[in-house]
PDB file of N, CA and C in Angstrom:
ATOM      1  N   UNK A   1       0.850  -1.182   0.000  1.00  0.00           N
ATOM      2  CA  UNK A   1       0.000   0.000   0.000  1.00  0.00           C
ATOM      3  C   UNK A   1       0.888   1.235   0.000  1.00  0.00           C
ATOM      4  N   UNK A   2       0.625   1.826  -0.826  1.00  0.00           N
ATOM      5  CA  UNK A   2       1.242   3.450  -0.886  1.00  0.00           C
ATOM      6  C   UNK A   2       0.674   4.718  -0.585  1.00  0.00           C
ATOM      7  N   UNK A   3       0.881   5.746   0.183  1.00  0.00           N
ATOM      8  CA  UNK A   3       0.514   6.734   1.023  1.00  0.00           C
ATOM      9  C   UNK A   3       0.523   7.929  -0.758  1.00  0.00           C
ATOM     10  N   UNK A   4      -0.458   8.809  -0.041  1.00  0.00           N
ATOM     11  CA  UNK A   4      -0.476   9.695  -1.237  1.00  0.00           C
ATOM     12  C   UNK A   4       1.217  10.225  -1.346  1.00  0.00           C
ATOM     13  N   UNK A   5       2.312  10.464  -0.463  1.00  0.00           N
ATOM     14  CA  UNK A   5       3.503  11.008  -0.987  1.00  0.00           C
ATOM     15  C   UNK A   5       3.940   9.974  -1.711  1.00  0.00           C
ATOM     16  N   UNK A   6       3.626   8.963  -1.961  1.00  0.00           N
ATOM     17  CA  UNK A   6       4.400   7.973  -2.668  1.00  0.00           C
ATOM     18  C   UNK A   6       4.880   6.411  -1.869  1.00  0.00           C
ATOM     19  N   UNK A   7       5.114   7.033  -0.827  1.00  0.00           N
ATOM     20  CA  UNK A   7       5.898   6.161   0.189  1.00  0.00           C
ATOM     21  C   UNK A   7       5.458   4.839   0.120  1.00  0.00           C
ATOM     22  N   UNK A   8       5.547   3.725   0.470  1.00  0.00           N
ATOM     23  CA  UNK A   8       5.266   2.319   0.385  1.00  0.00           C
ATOM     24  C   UNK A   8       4.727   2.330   2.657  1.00  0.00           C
ATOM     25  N   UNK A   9       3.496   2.433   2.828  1.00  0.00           N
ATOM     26  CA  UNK A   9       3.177   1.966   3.969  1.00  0.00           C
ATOM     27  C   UNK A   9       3.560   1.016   4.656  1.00  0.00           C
ATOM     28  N   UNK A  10       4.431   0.967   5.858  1.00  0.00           N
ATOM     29  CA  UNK A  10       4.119  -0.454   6.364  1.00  0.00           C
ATOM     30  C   UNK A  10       2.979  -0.862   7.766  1.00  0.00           C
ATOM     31  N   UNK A  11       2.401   0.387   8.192  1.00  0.00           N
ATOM     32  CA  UNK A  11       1.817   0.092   9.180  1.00  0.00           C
ATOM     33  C   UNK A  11       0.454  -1.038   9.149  1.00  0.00           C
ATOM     34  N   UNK A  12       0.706  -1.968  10.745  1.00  0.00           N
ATOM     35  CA  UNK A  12      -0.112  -2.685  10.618  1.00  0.00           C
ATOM     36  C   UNK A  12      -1.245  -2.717  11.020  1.00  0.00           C
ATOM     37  N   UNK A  13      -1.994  -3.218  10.998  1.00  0.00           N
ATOM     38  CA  UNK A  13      -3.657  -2.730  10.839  1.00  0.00           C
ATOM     39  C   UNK A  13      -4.199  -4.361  11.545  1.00  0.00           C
ATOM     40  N   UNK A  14      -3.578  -5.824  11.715  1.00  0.00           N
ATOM     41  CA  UNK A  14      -4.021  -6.709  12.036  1.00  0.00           C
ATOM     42  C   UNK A  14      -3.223  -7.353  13.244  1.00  0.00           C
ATOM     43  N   UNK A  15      -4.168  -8.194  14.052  1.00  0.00           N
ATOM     44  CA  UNK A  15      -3.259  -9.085  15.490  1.00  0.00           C
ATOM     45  C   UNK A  15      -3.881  -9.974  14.983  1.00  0.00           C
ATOM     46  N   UNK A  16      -3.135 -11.149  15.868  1.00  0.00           N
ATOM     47  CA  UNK A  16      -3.132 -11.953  15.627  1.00  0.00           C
ATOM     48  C   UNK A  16      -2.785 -12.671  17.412  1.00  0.00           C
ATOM     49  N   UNK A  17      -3.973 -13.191  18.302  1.00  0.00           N
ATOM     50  CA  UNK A  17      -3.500 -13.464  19.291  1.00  0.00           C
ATOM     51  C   UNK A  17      -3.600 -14.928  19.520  1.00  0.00           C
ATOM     52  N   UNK A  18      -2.213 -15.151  20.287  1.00  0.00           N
ATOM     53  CA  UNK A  18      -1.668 -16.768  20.436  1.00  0.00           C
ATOM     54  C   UNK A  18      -1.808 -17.026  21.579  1.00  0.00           C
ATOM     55  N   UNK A  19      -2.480 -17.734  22.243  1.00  0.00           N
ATOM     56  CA  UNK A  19      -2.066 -18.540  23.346  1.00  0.00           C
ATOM     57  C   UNK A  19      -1.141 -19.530  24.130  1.00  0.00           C
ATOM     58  N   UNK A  20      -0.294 -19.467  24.529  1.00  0.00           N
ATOM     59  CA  UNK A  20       1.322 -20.019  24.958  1.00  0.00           C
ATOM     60  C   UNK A  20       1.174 -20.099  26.357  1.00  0.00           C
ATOM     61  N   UNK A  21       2.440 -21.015  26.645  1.00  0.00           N
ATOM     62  CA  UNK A  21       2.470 -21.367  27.778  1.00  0.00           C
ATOM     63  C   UNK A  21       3.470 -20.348  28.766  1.00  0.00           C
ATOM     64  N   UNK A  22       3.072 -20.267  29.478  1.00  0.00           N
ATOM     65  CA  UNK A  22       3.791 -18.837  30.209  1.00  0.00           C
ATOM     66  C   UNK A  22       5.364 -18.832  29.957  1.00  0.00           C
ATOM     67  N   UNK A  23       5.853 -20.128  30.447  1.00  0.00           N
ATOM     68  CA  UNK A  23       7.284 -20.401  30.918  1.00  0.00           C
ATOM     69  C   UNK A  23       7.776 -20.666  28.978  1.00  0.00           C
ATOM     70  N   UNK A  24       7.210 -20.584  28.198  1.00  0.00           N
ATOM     71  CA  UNK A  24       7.549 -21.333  26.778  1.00  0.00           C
ATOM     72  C   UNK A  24       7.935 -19.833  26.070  1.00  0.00           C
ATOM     73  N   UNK A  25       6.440 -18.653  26.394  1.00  0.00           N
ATOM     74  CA  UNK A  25       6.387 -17.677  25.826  1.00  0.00           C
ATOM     75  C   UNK A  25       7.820 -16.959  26.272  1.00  0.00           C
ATOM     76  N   UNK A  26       8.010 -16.848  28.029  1.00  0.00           N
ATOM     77  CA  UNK A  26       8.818 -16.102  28.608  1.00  0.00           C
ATOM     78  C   UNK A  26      10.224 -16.132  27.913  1.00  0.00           C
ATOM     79  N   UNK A  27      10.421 -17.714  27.829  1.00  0.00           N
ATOM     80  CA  UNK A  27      11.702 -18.201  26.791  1.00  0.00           C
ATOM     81  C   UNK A  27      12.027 -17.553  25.778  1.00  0.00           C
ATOM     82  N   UNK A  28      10.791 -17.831  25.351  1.00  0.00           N
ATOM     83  CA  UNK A  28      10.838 -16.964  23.433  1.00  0.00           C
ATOM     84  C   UNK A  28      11.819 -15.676  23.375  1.00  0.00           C
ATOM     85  N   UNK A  29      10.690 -14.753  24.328  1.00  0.00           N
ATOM     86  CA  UNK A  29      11.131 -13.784  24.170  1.00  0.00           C
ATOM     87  C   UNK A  29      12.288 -13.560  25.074  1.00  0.00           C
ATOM     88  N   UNK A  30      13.000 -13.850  26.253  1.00  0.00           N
ATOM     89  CA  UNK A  30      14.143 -13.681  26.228  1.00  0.00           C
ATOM     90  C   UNK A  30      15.799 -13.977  25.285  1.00  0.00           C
ATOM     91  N   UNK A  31      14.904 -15.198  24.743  1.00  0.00           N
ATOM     92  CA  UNK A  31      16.122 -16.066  23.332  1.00  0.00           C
ATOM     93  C   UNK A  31      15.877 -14.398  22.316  1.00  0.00           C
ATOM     94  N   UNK A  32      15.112 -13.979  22.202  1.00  0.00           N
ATOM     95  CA  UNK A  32      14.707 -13.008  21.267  1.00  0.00           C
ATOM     96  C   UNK A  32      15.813 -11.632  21.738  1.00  0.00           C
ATOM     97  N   UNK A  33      15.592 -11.443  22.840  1.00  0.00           N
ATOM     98  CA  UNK A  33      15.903 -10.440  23.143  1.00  0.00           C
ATOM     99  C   UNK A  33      18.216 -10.564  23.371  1.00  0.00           C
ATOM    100  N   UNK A  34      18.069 -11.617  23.477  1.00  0.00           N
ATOM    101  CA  UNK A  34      19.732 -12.083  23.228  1.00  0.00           C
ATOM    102  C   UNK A  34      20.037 -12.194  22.078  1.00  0.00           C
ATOM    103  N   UNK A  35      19.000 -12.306  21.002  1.00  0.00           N
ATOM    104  CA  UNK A  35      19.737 -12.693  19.964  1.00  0.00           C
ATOM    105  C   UNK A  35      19.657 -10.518  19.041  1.00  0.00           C
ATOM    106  N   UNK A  36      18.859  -9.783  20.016  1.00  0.00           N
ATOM    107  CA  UNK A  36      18.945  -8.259  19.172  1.00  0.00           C
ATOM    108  C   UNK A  36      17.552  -8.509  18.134  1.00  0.00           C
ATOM    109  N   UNK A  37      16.952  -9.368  18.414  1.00  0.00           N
ATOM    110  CA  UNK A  37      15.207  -8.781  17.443  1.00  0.00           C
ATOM    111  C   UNK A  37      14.544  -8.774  18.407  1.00  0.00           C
ATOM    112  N   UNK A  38      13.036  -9.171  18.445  1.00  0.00           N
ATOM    113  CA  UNK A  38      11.725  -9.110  19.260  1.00  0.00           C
ATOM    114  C   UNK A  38      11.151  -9.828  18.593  1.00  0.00           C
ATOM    115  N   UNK A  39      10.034 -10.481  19.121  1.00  0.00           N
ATOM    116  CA  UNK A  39       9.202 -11.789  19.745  1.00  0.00           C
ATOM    117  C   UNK A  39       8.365 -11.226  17.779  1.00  0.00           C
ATOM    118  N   UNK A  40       8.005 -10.265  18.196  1.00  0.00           N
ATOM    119  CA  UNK A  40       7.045 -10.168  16.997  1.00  0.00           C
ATOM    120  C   UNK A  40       7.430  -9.878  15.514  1.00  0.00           C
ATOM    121  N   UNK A  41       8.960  -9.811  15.440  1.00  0.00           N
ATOM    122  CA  UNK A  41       9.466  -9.545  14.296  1.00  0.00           C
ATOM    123  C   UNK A  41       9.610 -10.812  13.900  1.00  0.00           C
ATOM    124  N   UNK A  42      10.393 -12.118  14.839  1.00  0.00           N
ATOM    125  CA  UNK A  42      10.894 -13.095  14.418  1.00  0.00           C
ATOM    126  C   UNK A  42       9.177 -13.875  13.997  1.00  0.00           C
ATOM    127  N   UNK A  43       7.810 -13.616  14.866  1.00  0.00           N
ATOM    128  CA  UNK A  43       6.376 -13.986  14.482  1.00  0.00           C
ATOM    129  C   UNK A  43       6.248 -14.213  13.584  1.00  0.00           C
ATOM    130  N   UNK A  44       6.640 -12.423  12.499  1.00  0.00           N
ATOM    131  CA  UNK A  44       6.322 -11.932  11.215  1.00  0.00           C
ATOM    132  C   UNK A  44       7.607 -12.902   9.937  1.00  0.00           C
ATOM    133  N   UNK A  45       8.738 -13.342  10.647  1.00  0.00           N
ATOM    134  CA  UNK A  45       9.493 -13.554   9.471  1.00  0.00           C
ATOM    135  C   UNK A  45       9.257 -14.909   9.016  1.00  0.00           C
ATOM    136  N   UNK A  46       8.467 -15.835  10.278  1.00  0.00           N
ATOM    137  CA  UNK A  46       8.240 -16.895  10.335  1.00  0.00           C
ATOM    138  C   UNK A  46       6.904 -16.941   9.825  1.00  0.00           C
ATOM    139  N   UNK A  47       5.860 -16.312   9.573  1.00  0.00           N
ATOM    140  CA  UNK A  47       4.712 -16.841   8.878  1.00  0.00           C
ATOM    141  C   UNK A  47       4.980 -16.327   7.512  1.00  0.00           C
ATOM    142  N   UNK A  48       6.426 -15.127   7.375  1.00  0.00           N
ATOM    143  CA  UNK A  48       6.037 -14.720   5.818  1.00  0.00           C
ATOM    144  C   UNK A  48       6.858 -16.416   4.846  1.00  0.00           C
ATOM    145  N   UNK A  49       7.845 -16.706   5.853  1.00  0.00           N
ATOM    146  CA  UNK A  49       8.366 -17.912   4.809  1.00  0.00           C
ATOM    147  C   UNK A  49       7.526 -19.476   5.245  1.00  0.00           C
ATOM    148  N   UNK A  50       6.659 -19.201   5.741  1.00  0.00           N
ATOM    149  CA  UNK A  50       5.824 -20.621   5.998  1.00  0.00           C
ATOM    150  C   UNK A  50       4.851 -19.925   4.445  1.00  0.00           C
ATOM    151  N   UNK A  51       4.419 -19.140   4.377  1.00  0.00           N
ATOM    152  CA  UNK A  51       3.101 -18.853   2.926  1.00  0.00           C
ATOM    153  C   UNK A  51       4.340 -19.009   2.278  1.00  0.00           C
ATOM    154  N   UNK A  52       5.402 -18.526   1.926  1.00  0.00           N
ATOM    155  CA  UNK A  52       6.493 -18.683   0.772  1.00  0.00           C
ATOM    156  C   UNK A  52       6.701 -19.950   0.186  1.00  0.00           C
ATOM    157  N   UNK A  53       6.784 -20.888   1.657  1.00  0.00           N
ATOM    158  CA  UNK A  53       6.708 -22.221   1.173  1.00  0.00           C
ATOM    159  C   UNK A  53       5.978 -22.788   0.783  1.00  0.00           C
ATOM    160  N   UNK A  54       4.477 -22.668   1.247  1.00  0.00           N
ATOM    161  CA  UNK A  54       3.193 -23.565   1.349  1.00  0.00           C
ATOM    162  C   UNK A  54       2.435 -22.697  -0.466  1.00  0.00           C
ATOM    163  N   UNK A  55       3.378 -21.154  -0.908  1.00  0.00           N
ATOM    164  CA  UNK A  55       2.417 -20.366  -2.020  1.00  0.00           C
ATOM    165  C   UNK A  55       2.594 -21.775  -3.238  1.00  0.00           C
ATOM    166  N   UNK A  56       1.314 -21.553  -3.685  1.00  0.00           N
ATOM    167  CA  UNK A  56       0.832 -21.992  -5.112  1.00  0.00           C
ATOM    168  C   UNK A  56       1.886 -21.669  -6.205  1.00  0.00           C
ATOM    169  N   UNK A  57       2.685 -22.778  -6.980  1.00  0.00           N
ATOM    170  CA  UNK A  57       3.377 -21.849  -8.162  1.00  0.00           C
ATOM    171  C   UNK A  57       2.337 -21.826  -9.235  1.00  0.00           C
TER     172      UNK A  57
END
């Protein structure tokens, strides 16, 4: 989506809520936070290459 200056939008507009296990989630996101991303970036990189894999050629 592109903004009238031209720009390419990235803001998001959808959630998506998961249910996890406290001690599983807590993990996540500390492994996350050692490795320099966040819980919801690594979310996003992981469902864009699960459709990459699973897309129709």
């Amino acid at each position: 989506m592109t903004t009238k200056d031209g720009k390419v939008s990235t803001k998001k507009n959808s959630q998506l809520v998961l249910r996890l296990d406290k001690d599983e989630r807590d993990a996540f996101v500390e492994l996350c936070r050692e490795l320099d991303t966040s819980a919801a970036r690594e979310i996003r990189r992981f469902i864009r290459g699960f459709m990459k894999e699973h897309a129709e050629d």
